[in-house]
PDB file of N, CA and C in Angstrom:
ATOM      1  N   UNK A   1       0.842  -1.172   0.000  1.00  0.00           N
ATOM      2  CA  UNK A   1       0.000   0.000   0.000  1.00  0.00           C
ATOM      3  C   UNK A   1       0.894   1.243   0.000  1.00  0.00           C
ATOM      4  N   UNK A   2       0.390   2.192  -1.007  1.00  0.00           N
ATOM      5  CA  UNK A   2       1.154   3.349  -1.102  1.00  0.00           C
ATOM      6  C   UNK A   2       0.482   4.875  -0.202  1.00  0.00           C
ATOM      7  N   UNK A   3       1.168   5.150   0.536  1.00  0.00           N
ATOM      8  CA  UNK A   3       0.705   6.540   1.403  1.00  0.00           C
ATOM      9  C   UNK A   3       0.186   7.508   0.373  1.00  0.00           C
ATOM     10  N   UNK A   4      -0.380   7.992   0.957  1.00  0.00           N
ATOM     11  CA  UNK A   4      -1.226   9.240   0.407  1.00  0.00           C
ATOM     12  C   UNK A   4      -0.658  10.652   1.004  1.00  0.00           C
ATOM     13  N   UNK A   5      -0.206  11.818   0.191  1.00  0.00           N
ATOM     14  CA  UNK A   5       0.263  12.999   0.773  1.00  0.00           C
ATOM     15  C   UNK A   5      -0.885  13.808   0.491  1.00  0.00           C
ATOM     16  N   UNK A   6      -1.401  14.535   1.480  1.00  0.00           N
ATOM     17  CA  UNK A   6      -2.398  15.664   1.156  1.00  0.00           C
ATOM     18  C   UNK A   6      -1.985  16.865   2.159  1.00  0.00           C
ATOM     19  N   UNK A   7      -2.033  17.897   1.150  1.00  0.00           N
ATOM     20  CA  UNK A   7      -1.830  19.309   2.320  1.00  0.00           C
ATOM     21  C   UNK A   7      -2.899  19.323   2.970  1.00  0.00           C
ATOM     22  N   UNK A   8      -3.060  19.713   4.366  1.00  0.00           N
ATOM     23  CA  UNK A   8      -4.233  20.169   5.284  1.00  0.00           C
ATOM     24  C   UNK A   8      -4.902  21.112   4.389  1.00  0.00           C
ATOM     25  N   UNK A   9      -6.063  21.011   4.315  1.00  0.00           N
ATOM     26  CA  UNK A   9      -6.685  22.278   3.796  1.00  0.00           C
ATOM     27  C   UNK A   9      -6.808  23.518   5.077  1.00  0.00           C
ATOM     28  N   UNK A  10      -7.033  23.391   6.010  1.00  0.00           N
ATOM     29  CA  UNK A  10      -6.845  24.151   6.710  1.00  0.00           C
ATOM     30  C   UNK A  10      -5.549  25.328   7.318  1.00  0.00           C
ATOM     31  N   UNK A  11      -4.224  24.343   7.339  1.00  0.00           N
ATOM     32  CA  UNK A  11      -2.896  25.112   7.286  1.00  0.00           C
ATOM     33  C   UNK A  11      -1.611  24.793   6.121  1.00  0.00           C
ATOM     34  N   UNK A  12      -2.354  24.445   4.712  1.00  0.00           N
ATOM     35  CA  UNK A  12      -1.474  23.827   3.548  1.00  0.00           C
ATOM     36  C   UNK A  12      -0.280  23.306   3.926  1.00  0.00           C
ATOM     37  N   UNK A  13      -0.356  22.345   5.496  1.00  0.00           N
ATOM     38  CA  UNK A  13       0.527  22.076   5.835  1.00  0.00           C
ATOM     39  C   UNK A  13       2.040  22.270   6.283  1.00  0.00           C
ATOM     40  N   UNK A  14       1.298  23.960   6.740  1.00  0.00           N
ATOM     41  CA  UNK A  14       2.635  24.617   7.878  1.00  0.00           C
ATOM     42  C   UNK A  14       2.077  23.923   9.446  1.00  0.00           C
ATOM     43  N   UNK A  15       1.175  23.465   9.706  1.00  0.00           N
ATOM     44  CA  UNK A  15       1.096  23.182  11.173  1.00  0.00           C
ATOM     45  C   UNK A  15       0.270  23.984  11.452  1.00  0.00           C
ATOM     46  N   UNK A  16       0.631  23.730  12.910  1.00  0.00           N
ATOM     47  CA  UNK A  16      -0.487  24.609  14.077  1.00  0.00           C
ATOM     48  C   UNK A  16       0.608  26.610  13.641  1.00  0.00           C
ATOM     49  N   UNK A  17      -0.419  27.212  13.838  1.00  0.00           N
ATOM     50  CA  UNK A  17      -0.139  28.374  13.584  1.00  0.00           C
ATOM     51  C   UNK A  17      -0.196  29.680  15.208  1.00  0.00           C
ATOM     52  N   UNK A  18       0.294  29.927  15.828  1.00  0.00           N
ATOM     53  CA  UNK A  18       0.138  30.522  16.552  1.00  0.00           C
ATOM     54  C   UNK A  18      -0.699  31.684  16.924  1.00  0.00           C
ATOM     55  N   UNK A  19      -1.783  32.050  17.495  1.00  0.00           N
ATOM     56  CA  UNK A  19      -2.021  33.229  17.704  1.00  0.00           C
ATOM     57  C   UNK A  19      -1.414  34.415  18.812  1.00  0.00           C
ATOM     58  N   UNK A  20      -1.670  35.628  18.349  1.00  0.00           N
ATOM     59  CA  UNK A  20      -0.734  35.567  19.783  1.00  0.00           C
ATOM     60  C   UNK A  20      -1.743  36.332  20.697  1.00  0.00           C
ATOM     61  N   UNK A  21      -1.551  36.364  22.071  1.00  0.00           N
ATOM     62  CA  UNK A  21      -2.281  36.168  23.112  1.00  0.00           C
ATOM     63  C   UNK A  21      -3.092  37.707  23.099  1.00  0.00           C
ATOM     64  N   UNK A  22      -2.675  39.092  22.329  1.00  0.00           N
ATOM     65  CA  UNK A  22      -3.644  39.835  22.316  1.00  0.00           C
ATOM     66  C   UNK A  22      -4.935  39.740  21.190  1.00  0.00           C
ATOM     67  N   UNK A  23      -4.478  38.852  20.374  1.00  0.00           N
ATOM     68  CA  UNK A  23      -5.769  38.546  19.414  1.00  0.00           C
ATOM     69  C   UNK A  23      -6.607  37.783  19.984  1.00  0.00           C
ATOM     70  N   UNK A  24      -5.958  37.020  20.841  1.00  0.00           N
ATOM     71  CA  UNK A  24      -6.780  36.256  22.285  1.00  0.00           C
ATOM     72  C   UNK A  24      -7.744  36.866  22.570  1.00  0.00           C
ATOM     73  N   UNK A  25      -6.956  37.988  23.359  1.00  0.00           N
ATOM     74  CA  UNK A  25      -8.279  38.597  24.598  1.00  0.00           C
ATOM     75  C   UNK A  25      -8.777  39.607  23.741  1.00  0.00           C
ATOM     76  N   UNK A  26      -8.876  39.876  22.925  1.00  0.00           N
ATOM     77  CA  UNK A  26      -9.848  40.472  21.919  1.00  0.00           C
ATOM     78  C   UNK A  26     -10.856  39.548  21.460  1.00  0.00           C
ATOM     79  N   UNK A  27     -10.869  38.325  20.760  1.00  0.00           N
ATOM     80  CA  UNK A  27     -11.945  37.482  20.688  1.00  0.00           C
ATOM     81  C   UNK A  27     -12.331  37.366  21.764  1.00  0.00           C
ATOM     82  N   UNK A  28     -12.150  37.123  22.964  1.00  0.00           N
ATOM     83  CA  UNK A  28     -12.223  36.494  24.172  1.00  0.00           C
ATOM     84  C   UNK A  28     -13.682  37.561  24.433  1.00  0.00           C
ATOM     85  N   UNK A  29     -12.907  39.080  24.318  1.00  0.00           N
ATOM     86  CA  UNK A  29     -13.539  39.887  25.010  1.00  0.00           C
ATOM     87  C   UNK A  29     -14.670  40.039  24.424  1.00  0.00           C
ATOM     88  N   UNK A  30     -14.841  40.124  23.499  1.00  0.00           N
ATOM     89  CA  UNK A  30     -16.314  39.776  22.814  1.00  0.00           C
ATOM     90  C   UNK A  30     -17.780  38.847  23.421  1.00  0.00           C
ATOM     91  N   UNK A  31     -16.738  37.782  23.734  1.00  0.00           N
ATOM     92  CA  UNK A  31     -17.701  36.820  24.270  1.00  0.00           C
ATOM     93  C   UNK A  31     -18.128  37.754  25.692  1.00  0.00           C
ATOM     94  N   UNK A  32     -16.969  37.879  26.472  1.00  0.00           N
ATOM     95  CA  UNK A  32     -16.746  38.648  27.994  1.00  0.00           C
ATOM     96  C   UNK A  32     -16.613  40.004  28.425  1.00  0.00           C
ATOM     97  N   UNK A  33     -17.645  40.679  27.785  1.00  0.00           N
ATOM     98  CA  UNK A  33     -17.341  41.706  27.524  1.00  0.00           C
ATOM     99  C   UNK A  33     -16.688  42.646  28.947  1.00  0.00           C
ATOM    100  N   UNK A  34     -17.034  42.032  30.060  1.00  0.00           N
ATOM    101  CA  UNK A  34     -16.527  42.687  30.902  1.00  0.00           C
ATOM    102  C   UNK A  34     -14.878  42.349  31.912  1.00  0.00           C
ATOM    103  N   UNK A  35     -14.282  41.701  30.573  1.00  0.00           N
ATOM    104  CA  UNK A  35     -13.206  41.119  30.851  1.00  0.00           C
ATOM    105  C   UNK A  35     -12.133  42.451  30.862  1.00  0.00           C
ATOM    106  N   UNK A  36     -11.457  42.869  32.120  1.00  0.00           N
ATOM    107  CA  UNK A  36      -9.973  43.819  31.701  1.00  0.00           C
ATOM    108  C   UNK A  36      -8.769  43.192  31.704  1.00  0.00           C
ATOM    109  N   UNK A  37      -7.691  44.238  30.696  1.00  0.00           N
ATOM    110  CA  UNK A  37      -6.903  43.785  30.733  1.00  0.00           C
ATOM    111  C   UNK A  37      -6.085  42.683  32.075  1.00  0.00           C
ATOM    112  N   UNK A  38      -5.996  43.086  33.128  1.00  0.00           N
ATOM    113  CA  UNK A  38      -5.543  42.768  34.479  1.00  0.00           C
ATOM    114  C   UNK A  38      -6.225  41.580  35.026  1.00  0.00           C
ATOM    115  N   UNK A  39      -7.144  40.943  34.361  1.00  0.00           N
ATOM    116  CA  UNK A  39      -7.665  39.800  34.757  1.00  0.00           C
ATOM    117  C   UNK A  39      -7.531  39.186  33.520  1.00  0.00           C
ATOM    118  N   UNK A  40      -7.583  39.032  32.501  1.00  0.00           N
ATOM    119  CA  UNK A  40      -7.191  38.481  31.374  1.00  0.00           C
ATOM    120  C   UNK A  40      -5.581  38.142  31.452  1.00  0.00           C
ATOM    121  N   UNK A  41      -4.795  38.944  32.119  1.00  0.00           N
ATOM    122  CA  UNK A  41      -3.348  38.565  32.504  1.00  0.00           C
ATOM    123  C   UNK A  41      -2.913  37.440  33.181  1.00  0.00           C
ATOM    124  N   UNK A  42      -3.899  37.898  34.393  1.00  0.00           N
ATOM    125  CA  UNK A  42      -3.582  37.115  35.811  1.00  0.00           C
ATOM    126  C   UNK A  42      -4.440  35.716  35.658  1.00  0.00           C
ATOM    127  N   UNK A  43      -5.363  35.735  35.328  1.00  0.00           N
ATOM    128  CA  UNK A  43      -6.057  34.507  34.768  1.00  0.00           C
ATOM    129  C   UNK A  43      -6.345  33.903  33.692  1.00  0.00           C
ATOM    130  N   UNK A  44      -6.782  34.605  33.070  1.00  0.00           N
ATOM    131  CA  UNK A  44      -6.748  33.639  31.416  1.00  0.00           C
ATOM    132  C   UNK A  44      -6.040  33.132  30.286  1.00  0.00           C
ATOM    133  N   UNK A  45      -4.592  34.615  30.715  1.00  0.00           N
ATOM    134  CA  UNK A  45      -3.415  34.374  29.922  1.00  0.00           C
ATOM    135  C   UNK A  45      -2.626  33.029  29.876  1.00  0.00           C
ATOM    136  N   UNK A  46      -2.301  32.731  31.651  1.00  0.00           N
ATOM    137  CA  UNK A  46      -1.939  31.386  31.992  1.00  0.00           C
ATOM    138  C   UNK A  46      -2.113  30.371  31.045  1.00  0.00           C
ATOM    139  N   UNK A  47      -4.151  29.953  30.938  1.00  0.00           N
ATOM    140  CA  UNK A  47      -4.099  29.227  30.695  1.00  0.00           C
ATOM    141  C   UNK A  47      -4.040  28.994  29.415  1.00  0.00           C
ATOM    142  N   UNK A  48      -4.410  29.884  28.771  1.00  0.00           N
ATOM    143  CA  UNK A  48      -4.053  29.928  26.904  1.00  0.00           C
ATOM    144  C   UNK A  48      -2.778  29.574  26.926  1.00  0.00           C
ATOM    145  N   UNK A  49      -1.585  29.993  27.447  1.00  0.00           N
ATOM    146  CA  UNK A  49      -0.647  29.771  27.379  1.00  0.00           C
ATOM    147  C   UNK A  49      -0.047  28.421  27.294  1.00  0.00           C
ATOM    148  N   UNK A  50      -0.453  27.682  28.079  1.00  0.00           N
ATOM    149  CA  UNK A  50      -0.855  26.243  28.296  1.00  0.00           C
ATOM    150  C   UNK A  50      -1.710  25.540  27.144  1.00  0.00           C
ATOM    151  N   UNK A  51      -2.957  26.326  26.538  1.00  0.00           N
ATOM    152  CA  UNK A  51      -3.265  25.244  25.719  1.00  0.00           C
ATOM    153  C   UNK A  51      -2.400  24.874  24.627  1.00  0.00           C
ATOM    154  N   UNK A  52      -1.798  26.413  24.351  1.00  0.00           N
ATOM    155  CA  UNK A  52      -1.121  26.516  23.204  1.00  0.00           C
ATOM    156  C   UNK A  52      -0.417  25.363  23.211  1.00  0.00           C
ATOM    157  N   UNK A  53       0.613  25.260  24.559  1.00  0.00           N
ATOM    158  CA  UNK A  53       1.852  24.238  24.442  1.00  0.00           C
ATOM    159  C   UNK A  53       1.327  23.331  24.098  1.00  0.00           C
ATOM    160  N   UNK A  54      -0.130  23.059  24.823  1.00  0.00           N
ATOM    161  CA  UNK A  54      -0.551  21.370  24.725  1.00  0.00           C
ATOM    162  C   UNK A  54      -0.832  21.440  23.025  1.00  0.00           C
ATOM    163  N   UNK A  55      -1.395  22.189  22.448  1.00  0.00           N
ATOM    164  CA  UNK A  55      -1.182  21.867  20.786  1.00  0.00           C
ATOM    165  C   UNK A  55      -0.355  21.739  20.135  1.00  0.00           C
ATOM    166  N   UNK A  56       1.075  22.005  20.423  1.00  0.00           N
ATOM    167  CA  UNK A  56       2.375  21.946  19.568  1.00  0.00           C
ATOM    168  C   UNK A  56       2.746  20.526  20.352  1.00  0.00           C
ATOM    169  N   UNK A  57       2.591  20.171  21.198  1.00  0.00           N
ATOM    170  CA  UNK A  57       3.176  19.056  21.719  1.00  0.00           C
ATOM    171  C   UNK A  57       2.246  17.675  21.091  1.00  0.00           C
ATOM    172  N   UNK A  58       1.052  17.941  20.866  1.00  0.00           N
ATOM    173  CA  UNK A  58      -0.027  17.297  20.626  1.00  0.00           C
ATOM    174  C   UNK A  58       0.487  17.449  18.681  1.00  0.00           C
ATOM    175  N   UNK A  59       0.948  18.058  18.258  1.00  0.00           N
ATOM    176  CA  UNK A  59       1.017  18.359  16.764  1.00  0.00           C
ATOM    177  C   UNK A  59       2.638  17.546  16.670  1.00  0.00           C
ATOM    178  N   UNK A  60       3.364  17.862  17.723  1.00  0.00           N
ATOM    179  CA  UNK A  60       4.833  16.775  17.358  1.00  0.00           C
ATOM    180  C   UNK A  60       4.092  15.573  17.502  1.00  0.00           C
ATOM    181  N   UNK A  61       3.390  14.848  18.674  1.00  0.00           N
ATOM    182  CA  UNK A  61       3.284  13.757  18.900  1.00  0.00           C
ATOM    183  C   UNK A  61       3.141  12.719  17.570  1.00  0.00           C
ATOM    184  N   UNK A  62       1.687  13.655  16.745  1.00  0.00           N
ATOM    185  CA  UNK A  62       0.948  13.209  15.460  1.00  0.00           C
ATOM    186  C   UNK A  62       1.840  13.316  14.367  1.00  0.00           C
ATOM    187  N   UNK A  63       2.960  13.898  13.977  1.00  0.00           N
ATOM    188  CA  UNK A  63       4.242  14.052  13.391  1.00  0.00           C
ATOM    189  C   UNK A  63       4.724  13.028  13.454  1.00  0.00           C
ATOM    190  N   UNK A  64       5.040  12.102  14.443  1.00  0.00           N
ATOM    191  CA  UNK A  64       6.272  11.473  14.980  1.00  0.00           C
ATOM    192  C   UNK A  64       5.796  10.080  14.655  1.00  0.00           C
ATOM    193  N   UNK A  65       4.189   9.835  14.853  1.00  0.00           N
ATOM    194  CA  UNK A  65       3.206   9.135  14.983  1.00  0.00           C
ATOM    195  C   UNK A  65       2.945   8.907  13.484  1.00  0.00           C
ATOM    196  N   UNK A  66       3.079   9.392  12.553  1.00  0.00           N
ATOM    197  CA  UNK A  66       3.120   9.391  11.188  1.00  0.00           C
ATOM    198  C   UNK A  66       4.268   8.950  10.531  1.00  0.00           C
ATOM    199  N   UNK A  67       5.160   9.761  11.064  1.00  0.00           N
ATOM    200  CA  UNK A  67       6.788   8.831  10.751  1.00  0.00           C
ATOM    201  C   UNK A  67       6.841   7.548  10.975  1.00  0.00           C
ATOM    202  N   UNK A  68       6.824   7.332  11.895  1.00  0.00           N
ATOM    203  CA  UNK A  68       7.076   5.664  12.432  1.00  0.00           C
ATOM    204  C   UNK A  68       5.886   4.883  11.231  1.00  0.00           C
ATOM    205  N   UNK A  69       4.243   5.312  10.903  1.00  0.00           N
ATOM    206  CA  UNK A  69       3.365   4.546  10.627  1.00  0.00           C
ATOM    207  C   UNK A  69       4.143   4.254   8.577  1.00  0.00           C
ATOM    208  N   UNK A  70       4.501   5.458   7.822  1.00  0.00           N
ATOM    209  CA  UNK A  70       5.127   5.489   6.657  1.00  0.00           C
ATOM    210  C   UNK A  70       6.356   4.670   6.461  1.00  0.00           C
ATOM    211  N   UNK A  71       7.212   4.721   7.516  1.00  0.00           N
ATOM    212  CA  UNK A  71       8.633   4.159   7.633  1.00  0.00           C
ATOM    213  C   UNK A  71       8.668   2.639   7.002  1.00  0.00           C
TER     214      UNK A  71
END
């Protein structure tokens, strides 16, 4: 059986793409509208910060996980 290459239609296969954390709390704030800066820092920044990692780590895993399955 021969592998199949397809670009993501979603990131033509650059990966996960970063946002960065003030385009964050701008969507964010929409939803929240009574979100300020100073609590968006102290609390929400954290954890975005965190999901992010968990998606690049979660995006090597499926990388690595693909290598081994083609090899």
């Amino acid at each position: 059986m021969t592998p199949v290459y397809k670009d993501c239609s979603r990131c033509a296969g650059r990966g996960f793409n970063r946002v960065p954390s003030s385009v964050a709390f701008k969507a964010i704030r929409h939803l929240v509208p009574d979100l300020n800066e100073r609590t968006w820092r102290r609390n929400w920044k954290p954890f975005y910060e965190i999901l992010i990692s968990k998606c690049f780590v979660e995006e090597s895993m499926a990388e690595q996980a693909f290598s081994r399955t083609i090899k």
